[in-house]
PDB file of N, CA and C in Angstrom:
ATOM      1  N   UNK A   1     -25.308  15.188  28.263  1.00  0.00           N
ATOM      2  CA  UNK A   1     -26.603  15.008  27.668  1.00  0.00           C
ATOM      3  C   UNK A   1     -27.400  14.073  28.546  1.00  0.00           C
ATOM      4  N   UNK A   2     -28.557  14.209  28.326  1.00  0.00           N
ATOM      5  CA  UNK A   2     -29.577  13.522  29.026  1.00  0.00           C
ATOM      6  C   UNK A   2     -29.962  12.412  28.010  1.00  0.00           C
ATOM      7  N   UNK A   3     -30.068  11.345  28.627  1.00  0.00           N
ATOM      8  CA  UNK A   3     -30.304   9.936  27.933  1.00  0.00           C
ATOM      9  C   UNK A   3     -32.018   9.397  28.363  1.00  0.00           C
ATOM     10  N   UNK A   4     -32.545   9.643  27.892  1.00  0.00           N
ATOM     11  CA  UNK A   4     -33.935   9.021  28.316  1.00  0.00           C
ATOM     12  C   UNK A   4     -33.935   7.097  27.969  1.00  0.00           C
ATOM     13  N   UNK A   5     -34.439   6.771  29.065  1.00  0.00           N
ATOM     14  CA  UNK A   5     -34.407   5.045  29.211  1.00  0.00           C
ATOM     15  C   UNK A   5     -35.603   4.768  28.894  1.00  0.00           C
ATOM     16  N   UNK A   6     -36.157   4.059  27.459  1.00  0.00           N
ATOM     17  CA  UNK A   6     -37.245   3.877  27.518  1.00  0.00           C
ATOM     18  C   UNK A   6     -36.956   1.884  27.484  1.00  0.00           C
ATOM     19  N   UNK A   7     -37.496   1.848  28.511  1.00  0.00           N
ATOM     20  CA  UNK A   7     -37.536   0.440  28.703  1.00  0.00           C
ATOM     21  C   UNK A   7     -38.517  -0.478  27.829  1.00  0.00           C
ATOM     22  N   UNK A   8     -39.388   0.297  28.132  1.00  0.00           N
ATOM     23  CA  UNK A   8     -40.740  -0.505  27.535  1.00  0.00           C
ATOM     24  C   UNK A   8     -41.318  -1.799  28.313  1.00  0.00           C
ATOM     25  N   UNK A   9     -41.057  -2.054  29.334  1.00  0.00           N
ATOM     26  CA  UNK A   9     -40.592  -3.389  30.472  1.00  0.00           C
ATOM     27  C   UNK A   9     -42.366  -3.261  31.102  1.00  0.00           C
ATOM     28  N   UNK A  10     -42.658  -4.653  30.805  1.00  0.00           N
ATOM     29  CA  UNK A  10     -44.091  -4.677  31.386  1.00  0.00           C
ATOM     30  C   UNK A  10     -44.498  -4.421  33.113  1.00  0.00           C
ATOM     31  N   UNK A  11     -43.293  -4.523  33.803  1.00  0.00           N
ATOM     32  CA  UNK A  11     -43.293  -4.165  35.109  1.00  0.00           C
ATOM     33  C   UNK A  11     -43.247  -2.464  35.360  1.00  0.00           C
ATOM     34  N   UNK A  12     -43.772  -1.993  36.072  1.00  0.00           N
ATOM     35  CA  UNK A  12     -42.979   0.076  35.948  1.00  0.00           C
ATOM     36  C   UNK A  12     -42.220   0.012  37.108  1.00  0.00           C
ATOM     37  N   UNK A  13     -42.573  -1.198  38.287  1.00  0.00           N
ATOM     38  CA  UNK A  13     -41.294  -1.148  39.611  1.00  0.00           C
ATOM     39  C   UNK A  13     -40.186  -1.215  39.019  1.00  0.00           C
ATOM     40  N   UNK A  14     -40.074  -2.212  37.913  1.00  0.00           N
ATOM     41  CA  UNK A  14     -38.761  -2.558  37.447  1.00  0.00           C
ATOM     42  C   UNK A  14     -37.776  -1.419  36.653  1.00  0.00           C
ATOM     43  N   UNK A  15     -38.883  -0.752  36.068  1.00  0.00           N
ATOM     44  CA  UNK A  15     -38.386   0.811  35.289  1.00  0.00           C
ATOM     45  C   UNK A  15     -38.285   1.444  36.665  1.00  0.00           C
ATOM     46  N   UNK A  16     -38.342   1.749  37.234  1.00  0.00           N
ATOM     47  CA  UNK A  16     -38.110   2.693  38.416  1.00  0.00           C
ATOM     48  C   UNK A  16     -36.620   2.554  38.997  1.00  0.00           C
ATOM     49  N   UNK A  17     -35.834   1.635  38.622  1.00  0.00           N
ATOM     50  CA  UNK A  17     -34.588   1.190  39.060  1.00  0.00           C
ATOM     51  C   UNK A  17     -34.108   0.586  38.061  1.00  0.00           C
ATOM     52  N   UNK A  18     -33.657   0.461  37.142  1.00  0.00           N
ATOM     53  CA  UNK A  18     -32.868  -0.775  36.289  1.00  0.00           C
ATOM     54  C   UNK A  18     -31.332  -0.647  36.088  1.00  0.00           C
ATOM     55  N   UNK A  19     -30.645  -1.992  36.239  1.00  0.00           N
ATOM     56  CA  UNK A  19     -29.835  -2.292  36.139  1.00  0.00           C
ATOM     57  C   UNK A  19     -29.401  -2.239  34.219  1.00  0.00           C
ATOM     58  N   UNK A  20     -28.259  -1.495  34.446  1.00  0.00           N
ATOM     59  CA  UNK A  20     -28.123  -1.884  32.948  1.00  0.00           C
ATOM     60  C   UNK A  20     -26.267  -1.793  32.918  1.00  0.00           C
ATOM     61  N   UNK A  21     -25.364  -2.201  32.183  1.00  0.00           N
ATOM     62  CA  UNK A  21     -24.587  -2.221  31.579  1.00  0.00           C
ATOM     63  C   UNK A  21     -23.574  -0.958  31.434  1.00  0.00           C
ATOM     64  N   UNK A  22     -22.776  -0.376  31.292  1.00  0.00           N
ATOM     65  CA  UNK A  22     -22.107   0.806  30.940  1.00  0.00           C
ATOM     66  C   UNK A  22     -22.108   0.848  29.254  1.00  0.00           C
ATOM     67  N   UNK A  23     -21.941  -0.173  28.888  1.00  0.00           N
ATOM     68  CA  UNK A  23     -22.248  -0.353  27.242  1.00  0.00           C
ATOM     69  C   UNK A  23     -23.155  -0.288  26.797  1.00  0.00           C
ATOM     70  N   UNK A  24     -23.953  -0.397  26.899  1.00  0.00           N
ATOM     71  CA  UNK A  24     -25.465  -0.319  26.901  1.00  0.00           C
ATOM     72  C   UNK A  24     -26.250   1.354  27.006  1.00  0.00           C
ATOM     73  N   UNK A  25     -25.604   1.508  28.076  1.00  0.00           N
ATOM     74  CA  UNK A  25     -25.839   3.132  28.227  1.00  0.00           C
ATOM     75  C   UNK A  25     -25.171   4.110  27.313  1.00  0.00           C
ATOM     76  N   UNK A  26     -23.833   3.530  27.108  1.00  0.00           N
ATOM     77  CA  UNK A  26     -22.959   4.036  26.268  1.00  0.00           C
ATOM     78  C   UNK A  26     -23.867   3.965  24.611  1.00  0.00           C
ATOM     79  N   UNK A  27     -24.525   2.702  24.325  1.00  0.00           N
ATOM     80  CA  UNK A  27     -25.100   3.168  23.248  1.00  0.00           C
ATOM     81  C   UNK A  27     -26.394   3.533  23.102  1.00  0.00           C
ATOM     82  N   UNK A  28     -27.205   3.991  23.724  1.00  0.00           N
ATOM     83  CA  UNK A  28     -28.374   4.554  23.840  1.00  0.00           C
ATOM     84  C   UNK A  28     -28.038   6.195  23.767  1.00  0.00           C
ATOM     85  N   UNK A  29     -26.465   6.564  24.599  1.00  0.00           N
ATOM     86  CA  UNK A  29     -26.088   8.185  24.064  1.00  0.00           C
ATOM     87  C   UNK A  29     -25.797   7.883  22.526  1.00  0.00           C
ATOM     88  N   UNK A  30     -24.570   7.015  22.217  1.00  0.00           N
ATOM     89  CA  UNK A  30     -24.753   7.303  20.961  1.00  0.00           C
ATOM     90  C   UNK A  30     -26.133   7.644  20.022  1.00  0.00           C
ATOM     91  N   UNK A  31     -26.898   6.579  20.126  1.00  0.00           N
ATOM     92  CA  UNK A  31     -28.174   6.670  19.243  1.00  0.00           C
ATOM     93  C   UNK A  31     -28.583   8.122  19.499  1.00  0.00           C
ATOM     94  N   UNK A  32     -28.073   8.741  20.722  1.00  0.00           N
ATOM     95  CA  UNK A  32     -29.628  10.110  20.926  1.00  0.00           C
ATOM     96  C   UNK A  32     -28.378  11.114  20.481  1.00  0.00           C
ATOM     97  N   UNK A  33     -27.097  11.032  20.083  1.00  0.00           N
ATOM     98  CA  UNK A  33     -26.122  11.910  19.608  1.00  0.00           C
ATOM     99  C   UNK A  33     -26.417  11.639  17.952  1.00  0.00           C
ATOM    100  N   UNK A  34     -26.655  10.782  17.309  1.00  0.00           N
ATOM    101  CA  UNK A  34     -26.606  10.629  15.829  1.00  0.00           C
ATOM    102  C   UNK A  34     -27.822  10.783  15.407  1.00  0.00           C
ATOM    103  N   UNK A  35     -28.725  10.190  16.310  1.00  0.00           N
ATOM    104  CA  UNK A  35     -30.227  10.859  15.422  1.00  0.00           C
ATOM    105  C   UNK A  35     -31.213   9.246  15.664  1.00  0.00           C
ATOM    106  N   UNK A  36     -32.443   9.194  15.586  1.00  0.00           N
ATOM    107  CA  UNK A  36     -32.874   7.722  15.777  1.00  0.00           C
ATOM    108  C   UNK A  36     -32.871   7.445  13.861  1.00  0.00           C
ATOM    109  N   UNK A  37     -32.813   8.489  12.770  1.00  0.00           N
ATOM    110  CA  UNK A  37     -32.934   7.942  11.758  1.00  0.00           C
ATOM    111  C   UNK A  37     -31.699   7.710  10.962  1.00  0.00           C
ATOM    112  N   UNK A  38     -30.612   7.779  12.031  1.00  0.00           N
ATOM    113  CA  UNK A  38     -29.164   7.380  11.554  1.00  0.00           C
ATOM    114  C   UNK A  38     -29.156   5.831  10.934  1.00  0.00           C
ATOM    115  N   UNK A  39     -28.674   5.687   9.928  1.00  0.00           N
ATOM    116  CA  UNK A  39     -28.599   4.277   9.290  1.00  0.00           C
ATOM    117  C   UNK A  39     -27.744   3.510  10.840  1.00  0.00           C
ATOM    118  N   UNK A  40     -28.284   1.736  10.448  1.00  0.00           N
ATOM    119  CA  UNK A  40     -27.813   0.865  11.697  1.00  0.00           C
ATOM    120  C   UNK A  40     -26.391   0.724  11.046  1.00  0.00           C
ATOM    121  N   UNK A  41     -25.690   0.441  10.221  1.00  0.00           N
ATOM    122  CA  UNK A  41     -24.327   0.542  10.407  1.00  0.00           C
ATOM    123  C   UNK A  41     -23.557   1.835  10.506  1.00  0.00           C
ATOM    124  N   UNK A  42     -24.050   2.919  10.565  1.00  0.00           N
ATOM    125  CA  UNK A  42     -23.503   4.057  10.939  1.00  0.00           C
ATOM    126  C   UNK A  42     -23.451   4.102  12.487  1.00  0.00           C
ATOM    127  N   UNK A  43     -24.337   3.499  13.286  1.00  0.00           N
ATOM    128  CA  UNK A  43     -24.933   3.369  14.814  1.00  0.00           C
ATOM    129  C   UNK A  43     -23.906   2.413  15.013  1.00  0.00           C
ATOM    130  N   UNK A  44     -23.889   1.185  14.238  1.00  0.00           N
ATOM    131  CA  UNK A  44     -22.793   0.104  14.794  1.00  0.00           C
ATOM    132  C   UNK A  44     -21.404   0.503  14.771  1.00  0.00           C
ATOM    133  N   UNK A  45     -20.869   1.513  13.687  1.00  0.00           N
ATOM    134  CA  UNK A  45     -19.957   1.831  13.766  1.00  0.00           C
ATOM    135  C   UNK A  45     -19.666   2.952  14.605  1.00  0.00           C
ATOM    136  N   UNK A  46     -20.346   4.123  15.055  1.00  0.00           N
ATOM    137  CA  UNK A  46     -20.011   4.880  16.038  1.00  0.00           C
ATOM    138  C   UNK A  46     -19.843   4.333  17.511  1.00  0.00           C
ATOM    139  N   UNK A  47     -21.077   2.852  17.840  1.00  0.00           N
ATOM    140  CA  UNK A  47     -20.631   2.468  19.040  1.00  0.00           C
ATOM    141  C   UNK A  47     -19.166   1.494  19.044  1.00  0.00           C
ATOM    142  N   UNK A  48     -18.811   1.208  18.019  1.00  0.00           N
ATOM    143  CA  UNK A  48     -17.774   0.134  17.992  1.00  0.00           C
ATOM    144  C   UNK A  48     -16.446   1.348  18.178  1.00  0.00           C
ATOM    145  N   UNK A  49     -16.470   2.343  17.910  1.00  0.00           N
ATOM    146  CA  UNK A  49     -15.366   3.456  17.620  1.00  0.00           C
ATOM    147  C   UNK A  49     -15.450   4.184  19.207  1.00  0.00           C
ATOM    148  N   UNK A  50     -16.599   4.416  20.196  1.00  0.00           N
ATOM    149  CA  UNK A  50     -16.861   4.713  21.261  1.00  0.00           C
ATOM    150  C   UNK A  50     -16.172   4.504  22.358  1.00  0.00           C
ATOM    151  N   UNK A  51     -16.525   2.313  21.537  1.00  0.00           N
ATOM    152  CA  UNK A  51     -15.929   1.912  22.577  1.00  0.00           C
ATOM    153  C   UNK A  51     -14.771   1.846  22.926  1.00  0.00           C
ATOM    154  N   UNK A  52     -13.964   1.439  21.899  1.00  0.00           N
ATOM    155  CA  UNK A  52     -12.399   1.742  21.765  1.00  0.00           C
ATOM    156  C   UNK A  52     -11.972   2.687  22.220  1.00  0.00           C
ATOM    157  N   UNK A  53     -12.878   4.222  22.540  1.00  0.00           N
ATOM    158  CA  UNK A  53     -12.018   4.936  22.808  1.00  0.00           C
ATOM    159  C   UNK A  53     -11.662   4.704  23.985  1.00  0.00           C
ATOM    160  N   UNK A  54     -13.138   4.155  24.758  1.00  0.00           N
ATOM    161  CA  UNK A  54     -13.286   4.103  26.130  1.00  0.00           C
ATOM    162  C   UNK A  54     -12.286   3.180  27.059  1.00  0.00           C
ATOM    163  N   UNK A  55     -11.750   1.493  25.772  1.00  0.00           N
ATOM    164  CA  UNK A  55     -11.049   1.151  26.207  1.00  0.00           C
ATOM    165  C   UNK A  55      -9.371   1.987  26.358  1.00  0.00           C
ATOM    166  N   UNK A  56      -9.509   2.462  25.162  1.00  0.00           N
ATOM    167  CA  UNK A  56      -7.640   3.163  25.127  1.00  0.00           C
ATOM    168  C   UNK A  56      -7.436   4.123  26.236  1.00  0.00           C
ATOM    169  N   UNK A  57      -8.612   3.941  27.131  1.00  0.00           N
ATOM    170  CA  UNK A  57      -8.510   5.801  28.124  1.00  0.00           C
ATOM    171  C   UNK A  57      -8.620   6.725  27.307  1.00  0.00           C
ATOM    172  N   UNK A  58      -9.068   7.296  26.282  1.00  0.00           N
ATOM    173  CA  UNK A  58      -8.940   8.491  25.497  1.00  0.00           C
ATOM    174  C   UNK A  58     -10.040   9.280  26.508  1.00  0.00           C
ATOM    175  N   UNK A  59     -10.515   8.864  26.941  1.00  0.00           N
ATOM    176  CA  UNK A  59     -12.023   9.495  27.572  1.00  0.00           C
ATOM    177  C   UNK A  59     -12.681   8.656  29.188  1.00  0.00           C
ATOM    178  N   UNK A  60     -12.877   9.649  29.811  1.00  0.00           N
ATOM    179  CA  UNK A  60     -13.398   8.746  30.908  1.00  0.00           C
ATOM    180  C   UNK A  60     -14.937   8.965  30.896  1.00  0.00           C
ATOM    181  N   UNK A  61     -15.726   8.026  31.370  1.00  0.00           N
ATOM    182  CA  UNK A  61     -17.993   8.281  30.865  1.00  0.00           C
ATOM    183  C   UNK A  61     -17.920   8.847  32.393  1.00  0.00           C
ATOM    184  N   UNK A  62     -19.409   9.890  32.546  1.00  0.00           N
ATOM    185  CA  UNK A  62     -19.436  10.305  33.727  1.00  0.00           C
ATOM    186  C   UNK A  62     -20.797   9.549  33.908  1.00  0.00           C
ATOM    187  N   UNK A  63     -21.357   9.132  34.571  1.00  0.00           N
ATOM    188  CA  UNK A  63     -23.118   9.005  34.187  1.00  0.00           C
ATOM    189  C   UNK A  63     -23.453   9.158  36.100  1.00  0.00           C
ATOM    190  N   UNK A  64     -24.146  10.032  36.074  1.00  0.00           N
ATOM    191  CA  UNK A  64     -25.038  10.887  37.041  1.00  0.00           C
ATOM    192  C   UNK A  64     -23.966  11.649  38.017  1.00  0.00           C
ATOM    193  N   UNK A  65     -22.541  11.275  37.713  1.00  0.00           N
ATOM    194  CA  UNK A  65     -21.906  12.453  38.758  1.00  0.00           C
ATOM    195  C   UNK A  65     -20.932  11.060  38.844  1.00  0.00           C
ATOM    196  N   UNK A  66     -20.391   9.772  38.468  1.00  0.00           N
ATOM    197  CA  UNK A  66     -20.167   8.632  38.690  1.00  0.00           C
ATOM    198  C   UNK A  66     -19.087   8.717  37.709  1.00  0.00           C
ATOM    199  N   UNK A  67     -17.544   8.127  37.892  1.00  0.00           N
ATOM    200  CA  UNK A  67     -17.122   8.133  36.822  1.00  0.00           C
ATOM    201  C   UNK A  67     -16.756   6.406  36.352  1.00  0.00           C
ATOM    202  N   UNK A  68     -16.505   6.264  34.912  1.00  0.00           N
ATOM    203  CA  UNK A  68     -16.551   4.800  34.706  1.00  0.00           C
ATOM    204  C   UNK A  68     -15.843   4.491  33.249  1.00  0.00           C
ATOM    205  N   UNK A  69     -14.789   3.789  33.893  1.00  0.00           N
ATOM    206  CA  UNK A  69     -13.775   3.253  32.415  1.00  0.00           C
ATOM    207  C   UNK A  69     -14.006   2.268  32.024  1.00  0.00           C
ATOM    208  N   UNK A  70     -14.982   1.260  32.493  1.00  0.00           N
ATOM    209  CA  UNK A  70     -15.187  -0.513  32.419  1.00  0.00           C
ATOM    210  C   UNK A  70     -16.477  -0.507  31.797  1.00  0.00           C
ATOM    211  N   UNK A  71     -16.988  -0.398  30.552  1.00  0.00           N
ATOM    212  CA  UNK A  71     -17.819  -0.445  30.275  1.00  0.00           C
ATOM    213  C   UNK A  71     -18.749  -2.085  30.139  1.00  0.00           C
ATOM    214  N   UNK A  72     -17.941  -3.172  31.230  1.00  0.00           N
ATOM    215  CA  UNK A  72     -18.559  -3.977  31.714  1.00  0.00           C
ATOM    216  C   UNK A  72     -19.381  -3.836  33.220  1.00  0.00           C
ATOM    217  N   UNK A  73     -18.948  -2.471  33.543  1.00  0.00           N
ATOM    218  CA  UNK A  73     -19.520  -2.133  34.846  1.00  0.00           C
ATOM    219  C   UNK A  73     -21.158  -2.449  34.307  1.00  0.00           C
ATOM    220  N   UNK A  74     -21.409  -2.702  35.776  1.00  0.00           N
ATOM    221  CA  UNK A  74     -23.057  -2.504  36.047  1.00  0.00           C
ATOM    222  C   UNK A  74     -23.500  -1.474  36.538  1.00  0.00           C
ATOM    223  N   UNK A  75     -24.598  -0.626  36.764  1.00  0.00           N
ATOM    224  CA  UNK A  75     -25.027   0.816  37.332  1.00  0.00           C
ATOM    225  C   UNK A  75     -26.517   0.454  36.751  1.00  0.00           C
ATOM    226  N   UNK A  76     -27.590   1.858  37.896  1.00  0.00           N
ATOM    227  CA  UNK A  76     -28.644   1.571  38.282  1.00  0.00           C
ATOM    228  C   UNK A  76     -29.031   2.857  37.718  1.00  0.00           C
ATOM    229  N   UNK A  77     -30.013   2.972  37.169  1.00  0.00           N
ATOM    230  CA  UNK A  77     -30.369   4.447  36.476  1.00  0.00           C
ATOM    231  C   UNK A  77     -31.863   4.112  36.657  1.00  0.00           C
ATOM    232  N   UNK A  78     -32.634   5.413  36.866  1.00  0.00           N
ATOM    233  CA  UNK A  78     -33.431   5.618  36.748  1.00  0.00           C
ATOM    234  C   UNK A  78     -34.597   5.904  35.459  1.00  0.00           C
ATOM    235  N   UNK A  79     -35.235   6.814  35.686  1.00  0.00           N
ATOM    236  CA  UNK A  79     -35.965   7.264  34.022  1.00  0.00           C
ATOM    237  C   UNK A  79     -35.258   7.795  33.463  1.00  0.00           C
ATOM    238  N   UNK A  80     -33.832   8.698  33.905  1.00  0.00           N
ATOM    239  CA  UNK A  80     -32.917   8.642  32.609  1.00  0.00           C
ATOM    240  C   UNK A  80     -31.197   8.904  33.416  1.00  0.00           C
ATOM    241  N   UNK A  81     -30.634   9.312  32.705  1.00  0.00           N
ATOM    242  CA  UNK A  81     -28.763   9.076  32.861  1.00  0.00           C
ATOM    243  C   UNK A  81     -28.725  10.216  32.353  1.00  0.00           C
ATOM    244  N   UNK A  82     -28.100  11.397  33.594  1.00  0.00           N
ATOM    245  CA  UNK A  82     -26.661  12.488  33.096  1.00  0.00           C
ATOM    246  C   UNK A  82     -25.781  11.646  32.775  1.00  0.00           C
ATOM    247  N   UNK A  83     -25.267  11.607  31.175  1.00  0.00           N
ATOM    248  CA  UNK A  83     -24.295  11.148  30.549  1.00  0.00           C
ATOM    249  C   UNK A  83     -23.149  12.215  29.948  1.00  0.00           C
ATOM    250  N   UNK A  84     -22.201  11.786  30.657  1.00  0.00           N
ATOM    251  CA  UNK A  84     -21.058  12.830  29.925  1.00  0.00           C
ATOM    252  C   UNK A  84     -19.407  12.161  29.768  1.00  0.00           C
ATOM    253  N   UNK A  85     -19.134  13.195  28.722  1.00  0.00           N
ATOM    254  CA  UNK A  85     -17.422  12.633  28.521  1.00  0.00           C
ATOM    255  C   UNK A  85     -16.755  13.506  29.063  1.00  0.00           C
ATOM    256  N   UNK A  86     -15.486  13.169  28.995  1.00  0.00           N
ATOM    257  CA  UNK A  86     -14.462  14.011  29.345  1.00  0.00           C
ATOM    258  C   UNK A  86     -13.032  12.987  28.480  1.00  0.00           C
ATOM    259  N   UNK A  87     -12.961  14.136  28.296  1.00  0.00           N
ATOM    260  CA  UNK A  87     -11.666  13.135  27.421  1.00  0.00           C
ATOM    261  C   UNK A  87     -10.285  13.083  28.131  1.00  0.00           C
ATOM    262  N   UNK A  88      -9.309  12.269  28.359  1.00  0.00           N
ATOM    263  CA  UNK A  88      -8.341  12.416  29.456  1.00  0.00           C
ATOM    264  C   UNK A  88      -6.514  13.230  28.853  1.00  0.00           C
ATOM    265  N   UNK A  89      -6.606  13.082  27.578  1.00  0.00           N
ATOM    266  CA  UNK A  89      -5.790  14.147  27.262  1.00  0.00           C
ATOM    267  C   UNK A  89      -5.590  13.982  25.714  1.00  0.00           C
ATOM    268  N   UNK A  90      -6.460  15.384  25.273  1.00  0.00           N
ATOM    269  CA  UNK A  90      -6.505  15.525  23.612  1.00  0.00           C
ATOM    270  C   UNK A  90      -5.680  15.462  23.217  1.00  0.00           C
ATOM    271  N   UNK A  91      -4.766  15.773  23.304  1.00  0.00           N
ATOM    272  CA  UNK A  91      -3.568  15.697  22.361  1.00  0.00           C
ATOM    273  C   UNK A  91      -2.939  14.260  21.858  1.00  0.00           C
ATOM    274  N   UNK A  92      -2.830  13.431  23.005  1.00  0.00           N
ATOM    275  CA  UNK A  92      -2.961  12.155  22.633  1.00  0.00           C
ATOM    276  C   UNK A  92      -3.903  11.821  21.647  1.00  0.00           C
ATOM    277  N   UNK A  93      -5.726  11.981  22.069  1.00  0.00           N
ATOM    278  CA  UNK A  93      -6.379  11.458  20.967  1.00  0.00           C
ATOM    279  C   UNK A  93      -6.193  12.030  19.521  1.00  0.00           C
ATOM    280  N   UNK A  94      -5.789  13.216  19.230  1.00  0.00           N
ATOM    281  CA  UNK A  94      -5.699  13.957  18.026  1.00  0.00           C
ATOM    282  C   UNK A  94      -4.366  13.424  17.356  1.00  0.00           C
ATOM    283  N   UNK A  95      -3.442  13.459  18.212  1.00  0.00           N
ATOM    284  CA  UNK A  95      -2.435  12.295  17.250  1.00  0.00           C
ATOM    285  C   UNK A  95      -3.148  11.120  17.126  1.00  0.00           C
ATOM    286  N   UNK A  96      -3.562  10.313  17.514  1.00  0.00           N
ATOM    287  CA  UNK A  96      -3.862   8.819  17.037  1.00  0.00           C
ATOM    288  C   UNK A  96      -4.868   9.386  15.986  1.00  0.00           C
ATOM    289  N   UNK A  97      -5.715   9.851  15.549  1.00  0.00           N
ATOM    290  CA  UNK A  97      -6.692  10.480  14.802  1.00  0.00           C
ATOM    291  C   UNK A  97      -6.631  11.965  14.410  1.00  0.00           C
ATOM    292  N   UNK A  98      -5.508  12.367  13.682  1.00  0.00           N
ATOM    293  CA  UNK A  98      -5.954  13.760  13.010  1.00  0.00           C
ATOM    294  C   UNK A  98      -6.734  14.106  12.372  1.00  0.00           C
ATOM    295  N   UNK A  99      -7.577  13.578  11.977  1.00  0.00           N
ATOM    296  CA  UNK A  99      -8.830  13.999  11.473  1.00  0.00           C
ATOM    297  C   UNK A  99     -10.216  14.820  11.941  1.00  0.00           C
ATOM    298  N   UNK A 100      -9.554  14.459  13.413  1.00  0.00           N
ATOM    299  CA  UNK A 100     -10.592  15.398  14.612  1.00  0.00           C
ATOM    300  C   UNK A 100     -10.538  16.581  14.368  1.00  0.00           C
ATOM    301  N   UNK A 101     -12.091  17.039  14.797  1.00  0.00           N
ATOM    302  CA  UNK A 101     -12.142  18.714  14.309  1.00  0.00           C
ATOM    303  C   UNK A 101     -11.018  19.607  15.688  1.00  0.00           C
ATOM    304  N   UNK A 102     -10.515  20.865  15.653  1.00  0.00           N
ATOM    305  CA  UNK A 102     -10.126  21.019  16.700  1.00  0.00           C
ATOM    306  C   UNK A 102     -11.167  21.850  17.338  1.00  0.00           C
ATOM    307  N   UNK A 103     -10.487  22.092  19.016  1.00  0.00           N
ATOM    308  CA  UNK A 103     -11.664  22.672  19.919  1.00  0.00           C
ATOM    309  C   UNK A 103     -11.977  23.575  19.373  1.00  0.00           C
TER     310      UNK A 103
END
């Protein structure tokens, strides 16, 4: 998915390049995967569940062709982020969570 960065940043050089976070990016997909009129603890709880996965390895983030497990990484995005998952082996995540729909 495509992540649009709206900065809102009184500079536009500065939007033309920004530094942001892997977490950060990570929740700006969430928000544009749940909806902007998703209740905020539904938002807090999908990024808090995200992240975990991201820490357990369940999933590796791709963002523009880049791959990234440290969602303390830093990265430079433009007006917006190819954001994608890949998960590193379902079967693992579906045991820890059977509740997942299957493919």
């Amino acid at each position: 998915m495509r992540i649009p960065l709206d900065l809102q940043a009184g500079a536009a050089v500065f939007a033309l390049a920004t530094p942001l976070r892997v977490r950060e990016l990570l929740a700006l997909a969430v928000r544009e995967a749940i909806g902007e009129l998703a209740p905020a603890d539904k938002f807090s709880r999908s990024v808090l569940r995200t992240l975990d996965g991201l820490y357990a390895g369940d999933f590796t983030l791709s963002i523009d062709g880049r791959a990234f497990t440290d969602p303390d990484a830093v990265i430079v995005c433009g007006e917006t982020a190819d954001v994608r998952f890949f998960v590193n082996d379902w079967r693992r995540v579906r045991a820890r969570d059977p509740g997942l729909p299957t493919r």
